[in-house]
C-alpha atoms as a PDB file:
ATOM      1  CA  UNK A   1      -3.276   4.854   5.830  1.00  0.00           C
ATOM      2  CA  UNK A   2      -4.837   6.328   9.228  1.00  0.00           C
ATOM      3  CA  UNK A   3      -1.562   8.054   9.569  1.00  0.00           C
ATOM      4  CA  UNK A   4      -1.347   9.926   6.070  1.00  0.00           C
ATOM      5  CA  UNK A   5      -5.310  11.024   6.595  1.00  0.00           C
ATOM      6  CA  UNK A   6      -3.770  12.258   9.945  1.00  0.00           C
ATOM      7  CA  UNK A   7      -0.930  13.940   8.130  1.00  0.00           C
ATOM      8  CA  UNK A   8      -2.980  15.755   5.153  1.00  0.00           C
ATOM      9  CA  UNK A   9      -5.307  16.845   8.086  1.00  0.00           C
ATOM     10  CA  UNK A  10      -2.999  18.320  10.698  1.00  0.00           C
ATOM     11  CA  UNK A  11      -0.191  19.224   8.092  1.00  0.00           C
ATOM     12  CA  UNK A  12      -1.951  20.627   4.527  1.00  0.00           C
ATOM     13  CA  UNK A  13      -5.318  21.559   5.959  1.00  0.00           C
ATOM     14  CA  UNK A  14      -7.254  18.979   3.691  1.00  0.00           C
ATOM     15  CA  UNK A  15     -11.028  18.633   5.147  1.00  0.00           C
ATOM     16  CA  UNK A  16     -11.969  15.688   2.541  1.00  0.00           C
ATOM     17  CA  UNK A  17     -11.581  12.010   3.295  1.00  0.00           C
ATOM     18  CA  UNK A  18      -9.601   9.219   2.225  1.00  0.00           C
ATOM     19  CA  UNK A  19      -9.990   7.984  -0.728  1.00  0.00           C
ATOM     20  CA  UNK A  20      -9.074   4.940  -2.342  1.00  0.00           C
ATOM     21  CA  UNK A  21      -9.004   3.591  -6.125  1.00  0.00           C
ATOM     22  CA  UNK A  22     -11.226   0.663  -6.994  1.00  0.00           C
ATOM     23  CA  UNK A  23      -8.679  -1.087  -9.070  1.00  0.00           C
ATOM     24  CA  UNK A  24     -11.113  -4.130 -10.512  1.00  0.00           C
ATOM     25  CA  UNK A  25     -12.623  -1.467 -12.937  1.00  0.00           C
ATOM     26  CA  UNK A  26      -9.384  -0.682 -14.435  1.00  0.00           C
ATOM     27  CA  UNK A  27      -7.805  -3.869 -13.993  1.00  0.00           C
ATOM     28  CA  UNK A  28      -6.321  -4.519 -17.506  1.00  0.00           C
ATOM     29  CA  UNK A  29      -6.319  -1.424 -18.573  1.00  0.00           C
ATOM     30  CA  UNK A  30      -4.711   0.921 -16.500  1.00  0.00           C
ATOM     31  CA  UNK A  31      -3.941   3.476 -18.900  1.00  0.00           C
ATOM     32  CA  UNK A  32      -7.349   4.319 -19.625  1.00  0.00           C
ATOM     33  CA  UNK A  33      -8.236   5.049 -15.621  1.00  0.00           C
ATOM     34  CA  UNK A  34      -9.486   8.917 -15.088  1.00  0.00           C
ATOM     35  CA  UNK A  35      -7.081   8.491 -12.142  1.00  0.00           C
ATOM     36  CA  UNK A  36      -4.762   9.791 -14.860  1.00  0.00           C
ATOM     37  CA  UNK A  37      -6.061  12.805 -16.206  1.00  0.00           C
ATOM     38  CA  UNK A  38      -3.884  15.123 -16.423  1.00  0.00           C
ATOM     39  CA  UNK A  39      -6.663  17.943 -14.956  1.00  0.00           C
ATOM     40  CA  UNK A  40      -8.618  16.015 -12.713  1.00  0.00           C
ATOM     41  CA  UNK A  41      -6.502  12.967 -11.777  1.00  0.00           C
ATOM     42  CA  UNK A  42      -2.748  12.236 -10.856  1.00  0.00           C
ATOM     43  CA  UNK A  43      -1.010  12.642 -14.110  1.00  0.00           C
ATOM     44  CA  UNK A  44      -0.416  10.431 -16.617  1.00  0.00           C
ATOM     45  CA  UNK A  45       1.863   8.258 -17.505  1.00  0.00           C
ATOM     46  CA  UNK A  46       5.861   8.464 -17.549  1.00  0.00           C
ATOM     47  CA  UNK A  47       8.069   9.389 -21.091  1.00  0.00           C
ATOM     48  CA  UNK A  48      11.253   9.885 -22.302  1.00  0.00           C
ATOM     49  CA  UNK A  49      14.693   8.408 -21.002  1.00  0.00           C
ATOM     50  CA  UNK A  50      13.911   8.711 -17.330  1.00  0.00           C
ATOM     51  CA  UNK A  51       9.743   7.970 -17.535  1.00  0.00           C
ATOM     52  CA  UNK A  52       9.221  10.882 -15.506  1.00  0.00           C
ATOM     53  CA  UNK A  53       5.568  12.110 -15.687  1.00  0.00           C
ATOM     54  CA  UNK A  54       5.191  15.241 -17.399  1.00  0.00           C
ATOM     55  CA  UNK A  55       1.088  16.168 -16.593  1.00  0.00           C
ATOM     56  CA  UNK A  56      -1.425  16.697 -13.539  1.00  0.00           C
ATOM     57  CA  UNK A  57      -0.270  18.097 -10.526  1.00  0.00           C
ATOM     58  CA  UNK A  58       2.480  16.268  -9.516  1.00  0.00           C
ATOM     59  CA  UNK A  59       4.499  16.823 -13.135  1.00  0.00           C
ATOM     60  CA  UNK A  60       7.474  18.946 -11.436  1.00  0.00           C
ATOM     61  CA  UNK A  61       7.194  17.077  -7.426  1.00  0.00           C
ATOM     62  CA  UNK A  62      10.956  15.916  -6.432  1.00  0.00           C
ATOM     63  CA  UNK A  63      11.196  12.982  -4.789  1.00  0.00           C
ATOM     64  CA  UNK A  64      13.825  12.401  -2.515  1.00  0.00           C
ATOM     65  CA  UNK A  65      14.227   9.067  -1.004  1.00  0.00           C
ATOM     66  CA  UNK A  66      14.788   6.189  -3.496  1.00  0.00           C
ATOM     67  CA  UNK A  67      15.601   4.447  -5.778  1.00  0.00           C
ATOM     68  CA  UNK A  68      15.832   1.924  -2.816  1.00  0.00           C
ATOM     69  CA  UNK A  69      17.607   3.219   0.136  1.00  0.00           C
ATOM     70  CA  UNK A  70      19.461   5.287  -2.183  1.00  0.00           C
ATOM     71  CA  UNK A  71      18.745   9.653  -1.345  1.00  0.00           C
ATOM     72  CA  UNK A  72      18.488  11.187  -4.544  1.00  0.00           C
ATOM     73  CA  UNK A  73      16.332  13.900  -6.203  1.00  0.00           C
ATOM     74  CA  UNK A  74      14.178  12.760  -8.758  1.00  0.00           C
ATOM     75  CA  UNK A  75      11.325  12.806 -10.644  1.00  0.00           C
ATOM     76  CA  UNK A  76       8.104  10.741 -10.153  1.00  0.00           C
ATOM     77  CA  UNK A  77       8.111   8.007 -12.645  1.00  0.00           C
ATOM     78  CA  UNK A  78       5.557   5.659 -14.173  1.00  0.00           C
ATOM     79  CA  UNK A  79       5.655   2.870 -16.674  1.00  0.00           C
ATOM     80  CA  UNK A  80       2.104   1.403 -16.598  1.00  0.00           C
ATOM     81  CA  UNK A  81       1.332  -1.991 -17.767  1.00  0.00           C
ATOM     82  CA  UNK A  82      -2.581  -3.018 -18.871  1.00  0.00           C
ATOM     83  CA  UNK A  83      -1.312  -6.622 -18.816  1.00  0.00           C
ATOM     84  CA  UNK A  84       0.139  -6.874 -15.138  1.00  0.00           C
ATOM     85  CA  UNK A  85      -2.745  -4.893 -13.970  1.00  0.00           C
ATOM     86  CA  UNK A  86      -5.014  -7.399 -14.683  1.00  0.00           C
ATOM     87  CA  UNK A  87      -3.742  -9.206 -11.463  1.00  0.00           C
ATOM     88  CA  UNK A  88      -5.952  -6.409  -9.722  1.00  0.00           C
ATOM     89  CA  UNK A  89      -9.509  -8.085 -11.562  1.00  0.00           C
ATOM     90  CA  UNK A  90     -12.298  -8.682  -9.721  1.00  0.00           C
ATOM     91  CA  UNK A  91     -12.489 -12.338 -10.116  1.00  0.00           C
ATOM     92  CA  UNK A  92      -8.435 -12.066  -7.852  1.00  0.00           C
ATOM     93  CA  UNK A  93     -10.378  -9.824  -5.188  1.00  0.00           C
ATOM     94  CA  UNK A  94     -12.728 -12.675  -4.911  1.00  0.00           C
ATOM     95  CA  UNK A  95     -10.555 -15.229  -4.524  1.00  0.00           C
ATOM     96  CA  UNK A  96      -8.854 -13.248  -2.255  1.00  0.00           C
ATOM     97  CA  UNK A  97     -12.229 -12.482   0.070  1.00  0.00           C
ATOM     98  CA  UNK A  98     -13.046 -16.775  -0.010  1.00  0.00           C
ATOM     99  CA  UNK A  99      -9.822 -17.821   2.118  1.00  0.00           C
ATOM    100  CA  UNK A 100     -10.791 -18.142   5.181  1.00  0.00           C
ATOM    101  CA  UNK A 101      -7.883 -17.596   6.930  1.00  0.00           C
ATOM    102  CA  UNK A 102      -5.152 -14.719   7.439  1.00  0.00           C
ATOM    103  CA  UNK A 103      -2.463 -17.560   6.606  1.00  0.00           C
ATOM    104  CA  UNK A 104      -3.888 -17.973   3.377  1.00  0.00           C
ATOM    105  CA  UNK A 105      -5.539 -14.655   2.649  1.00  0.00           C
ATOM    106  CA  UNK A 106      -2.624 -12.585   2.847  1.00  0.00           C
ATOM    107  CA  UNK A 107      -0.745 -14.095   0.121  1.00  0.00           C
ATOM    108  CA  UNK A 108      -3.715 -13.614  -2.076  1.00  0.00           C
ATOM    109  CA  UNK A 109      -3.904 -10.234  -1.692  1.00  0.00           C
ATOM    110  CA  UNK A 110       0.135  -9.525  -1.453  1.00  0.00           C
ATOM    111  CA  UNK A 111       0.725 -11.393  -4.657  1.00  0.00           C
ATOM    112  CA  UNK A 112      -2.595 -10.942  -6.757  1.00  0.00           C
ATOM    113  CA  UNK A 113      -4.222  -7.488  -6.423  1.00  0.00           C
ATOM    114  CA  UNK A 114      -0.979  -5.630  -4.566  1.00  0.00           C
ATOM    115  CA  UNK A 115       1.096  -6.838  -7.075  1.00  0.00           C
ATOM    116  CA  UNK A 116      -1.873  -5.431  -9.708  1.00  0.00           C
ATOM    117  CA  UNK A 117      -1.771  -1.774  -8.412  1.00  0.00           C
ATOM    118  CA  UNK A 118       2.140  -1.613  -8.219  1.00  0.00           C
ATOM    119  CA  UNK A 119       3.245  -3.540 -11.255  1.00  0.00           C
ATOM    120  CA  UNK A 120       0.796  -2.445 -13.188  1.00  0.00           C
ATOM    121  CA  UNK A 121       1.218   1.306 -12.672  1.00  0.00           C
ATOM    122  CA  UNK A 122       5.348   0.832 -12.426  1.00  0.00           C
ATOM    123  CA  UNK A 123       8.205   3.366 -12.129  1.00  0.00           C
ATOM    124  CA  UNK A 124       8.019   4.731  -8.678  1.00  0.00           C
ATOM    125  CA  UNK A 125       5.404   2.471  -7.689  1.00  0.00           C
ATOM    126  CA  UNK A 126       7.195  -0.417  -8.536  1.00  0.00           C
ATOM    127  CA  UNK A 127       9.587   0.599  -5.982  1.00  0.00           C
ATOM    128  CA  UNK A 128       9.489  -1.952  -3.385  1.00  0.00           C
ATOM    129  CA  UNK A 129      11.214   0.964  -0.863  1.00  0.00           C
ATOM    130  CA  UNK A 130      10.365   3.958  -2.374  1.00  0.00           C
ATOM    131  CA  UNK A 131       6.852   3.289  -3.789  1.00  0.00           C
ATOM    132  CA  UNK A 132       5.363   6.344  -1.431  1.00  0.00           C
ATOM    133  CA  UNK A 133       7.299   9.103  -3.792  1.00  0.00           C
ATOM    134  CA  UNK A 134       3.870   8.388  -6.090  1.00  0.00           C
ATOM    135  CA  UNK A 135       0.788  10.104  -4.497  1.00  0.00           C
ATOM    136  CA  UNK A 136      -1.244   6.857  -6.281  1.00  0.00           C
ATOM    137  CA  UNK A 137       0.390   4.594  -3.585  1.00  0.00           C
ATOM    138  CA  UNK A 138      -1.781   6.205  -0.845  1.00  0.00           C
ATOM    139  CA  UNK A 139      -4.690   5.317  -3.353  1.00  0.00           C
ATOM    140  CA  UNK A 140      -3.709   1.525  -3.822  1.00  0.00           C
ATOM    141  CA  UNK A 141      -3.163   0.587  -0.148  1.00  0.00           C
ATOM    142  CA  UNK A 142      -5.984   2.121   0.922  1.00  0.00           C
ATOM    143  CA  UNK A 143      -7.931  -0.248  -1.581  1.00  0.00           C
ATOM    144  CA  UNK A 144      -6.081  -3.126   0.146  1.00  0.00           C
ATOM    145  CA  UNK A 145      -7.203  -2.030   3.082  1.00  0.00           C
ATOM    146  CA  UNK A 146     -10.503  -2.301   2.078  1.00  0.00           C
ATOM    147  CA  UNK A 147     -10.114  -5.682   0.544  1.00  0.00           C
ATOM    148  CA  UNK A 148      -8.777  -6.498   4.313  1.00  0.00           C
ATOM    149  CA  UNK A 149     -12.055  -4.626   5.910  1.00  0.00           C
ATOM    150  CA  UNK A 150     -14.129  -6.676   3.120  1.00  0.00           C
ATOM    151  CA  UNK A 151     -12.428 -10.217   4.176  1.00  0.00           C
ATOM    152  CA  UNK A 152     -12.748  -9.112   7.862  1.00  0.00           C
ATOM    153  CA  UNK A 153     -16.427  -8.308   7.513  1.00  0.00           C
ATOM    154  CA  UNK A 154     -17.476 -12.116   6.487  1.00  0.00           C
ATOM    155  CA  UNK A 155     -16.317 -13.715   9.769  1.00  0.00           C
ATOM    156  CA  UNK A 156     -15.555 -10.427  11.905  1.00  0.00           C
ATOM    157  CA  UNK A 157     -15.232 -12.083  15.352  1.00  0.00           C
ATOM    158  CA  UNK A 158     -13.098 -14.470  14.282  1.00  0.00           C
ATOM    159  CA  UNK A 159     -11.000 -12.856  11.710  1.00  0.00           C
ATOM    160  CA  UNK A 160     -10.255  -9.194  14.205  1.00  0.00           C
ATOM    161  CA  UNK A 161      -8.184 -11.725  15.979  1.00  0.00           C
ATOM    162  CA  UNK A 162      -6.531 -14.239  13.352  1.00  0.00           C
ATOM    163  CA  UNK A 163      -2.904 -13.291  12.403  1.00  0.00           C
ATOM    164  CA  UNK A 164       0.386 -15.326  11.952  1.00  0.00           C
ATOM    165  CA  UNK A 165       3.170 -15.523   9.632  1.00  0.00           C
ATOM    166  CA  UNK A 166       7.156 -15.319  10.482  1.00  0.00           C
ATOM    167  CA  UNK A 167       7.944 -12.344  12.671  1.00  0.00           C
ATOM    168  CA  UNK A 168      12.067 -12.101  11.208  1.00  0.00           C
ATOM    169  CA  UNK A 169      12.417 -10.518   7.761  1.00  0.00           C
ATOM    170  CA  UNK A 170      14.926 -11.905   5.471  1.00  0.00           C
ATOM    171  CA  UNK A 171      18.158 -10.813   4.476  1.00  0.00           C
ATOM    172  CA  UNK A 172      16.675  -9.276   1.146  1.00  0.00           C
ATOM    173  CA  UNK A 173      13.246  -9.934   0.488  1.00  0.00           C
ATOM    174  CA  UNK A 174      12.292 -10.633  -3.106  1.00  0.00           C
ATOM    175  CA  UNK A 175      10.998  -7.644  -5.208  1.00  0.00           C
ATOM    176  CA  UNK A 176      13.392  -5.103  -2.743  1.00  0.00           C
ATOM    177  CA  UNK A 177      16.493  -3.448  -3.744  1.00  0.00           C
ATOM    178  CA  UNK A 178      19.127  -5.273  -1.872  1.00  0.00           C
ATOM    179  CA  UNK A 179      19.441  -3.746   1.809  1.00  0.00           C
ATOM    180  CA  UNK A 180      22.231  -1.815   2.797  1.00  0.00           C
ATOM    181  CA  UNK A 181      24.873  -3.112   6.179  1.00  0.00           C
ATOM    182  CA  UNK A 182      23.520   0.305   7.723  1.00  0.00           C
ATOM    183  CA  UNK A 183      19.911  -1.314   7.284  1.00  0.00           C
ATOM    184  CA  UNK A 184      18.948  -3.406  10.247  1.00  0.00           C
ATOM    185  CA  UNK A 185      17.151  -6.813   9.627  1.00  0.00           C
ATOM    186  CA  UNK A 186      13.921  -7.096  10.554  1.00  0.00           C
ATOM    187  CA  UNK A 187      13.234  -8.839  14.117  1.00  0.00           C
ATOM    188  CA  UNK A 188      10.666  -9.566  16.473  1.00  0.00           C
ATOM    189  CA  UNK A 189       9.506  -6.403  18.026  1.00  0.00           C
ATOM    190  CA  UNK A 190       9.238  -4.758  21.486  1.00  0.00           C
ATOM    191  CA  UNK A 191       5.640  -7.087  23.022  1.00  0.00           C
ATOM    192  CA  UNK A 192       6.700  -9.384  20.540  1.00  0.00           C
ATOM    193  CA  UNK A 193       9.973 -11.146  20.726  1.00  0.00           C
ATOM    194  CA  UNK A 194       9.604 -14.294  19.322  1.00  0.00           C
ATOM    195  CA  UNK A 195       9.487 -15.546  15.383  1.00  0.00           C
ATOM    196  CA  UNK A 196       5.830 -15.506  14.871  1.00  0.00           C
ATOM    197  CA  UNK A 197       3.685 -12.494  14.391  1.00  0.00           C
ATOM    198  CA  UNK A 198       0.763 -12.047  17.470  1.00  0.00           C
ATOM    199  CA  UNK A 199      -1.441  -9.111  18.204  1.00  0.00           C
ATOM    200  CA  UNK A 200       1.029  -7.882  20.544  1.00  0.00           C
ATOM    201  CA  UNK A 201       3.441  -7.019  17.734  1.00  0.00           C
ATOM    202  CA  UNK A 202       4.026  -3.266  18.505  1.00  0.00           C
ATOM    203  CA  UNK A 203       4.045  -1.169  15.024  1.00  0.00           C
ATOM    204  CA  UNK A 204       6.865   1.249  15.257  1.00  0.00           C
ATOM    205  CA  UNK A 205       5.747   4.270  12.965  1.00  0.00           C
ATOM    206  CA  UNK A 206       9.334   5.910  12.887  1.00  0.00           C
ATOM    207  CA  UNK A 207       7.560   9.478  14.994  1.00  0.00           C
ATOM    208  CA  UNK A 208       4.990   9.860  12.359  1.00  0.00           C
ATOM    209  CA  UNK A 209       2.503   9.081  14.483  1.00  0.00           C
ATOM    210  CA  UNK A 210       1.739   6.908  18.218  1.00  0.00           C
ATOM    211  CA  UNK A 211       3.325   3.677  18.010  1.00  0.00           C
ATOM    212  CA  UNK A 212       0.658   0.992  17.953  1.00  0.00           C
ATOM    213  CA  UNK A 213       0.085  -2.962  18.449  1.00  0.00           C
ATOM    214  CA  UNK A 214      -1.300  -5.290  15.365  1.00  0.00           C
ATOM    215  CA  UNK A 215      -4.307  -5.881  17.999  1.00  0.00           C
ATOM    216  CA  UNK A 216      -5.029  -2.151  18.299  1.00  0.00           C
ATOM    217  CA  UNK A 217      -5.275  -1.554  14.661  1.00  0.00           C
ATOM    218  CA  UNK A 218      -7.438  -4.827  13.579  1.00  0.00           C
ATOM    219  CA  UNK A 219     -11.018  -3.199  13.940  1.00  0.00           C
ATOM    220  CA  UNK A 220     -11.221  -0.325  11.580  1.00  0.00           C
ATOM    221  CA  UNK A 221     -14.371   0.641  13.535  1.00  0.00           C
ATOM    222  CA  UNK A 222     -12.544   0.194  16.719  1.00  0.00           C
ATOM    223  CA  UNK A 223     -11.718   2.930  19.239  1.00  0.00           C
ATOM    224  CA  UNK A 224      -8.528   3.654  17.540  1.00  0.00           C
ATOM    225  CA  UNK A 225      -9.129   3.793  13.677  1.00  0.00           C
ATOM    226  CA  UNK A 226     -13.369   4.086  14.155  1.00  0.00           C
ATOM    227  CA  UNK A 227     -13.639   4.805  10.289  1.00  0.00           C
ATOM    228  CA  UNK A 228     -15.612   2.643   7.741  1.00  0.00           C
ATOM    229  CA  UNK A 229     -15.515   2.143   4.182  1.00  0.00           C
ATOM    230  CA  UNK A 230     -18.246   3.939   1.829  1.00  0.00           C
ATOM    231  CA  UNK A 231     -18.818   2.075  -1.800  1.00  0.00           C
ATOM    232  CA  UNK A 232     -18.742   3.435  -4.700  1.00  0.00           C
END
């Protein structure tokens, strides 16, 4: 998220912040969010054969990577569903914020309110690879961020420093398009060689911005990210 605020910055001369969309008021029903007004918001929803979204500003965009590895132009499509987007409620986000630890708090929020957001709005966002292509992705993760910042925040010295899980993606991972031979499989990372994630994993961001470990970015107030959350 630090690295599309850095992008709309340097690259489209946008002097706002980031924002992000507090998904437990809409959870359920998605369709009625003013995040998809067709004046002020993103557009609304997809129709027709191809679900393309025909509204807001975004009603004529072309994407171009997707679906799944695939590079195609298309439109941005939606296909929201009230009842999937329930799994973004508030009662999930505090379920979520009472683990208390990463091992069992990221699963909450990977299969409860991330889930919610992309599910529930569909079409492009459902897109386990190509999920960026709708502007409302930026909005979601950001949200999940926060969520993360919120968890953080209840045990901060302990939790800027608690990560794990498997550091070797599978073959296909469930809810992706299957990957391509050209594809490589994920694997342990330059600082970070073995099978289990550390701090010292080194996140490659592909030249859209500096290359950074999991330990630099796990303090959104710290010397690197130094932003905060603002509530609504």
């Amino acid at each position: 998220m630090q690295s599309h605020e850095d992008a709309l910055r340097n690259e489209c001369g946008y002097t706002g912040h980031q924002p992000y969309w507090q998904e437990q008021i809409d959870a359920g029903k998605f369709s009625q969010s003013v995040l998809f007004d067709n004046t002020y918001g993103f557009g609304g929803d997809g129709s027709g054969r191809g679900n393309c979204i025909s509204t807001g500003p975004f009603a004529n965009y072309t994407n171009h990577i997707g679906p799944g590895y695939q590079l195609t132009d298309h439109c941005i499509d939606r296909k929201i569903n009230n009842q999937i987007s329930s799994s973004s409620s508030q009662s999930n986000v505090n379920q979520c914020l009472q683990q208390s630890s990463f091992a069992t708090a990221w699963p909450c929020i990977e299969g409860l309110p991330h889930v919610g957001g992309h599910a529930g709005v569909g079409g492009q966002m459902q897109n386990g690879v190509s999920s960026p292509g709708d502007p409302l992705f930026y909005l979601h993760h950001t949200w999940l961020d926060k969520i993360w910042a919120d968890w953080q925040a209840r045990d901060k010295a302990k939790r800027i420093i608690d990560i794990s899980g498997t550091n070797i993606g599978p073959d296909n991972s469930p809810g992706f398009p299957p990957r391509p031979a050209n594809i490589p499989k994920p694997t342990g990372a330059a600082g970070d060689p073995g099978t289990t994630t550390t701090l010292s994993h080194v996140l490659d961001m592909k030249g859209n911005s500096m290359n950074k470990t999991i330990g630099d970015v796990m303090d959104i107030a710290g010397d690197f990210l130094c932003y905060e959350y603002v509530e609504p």
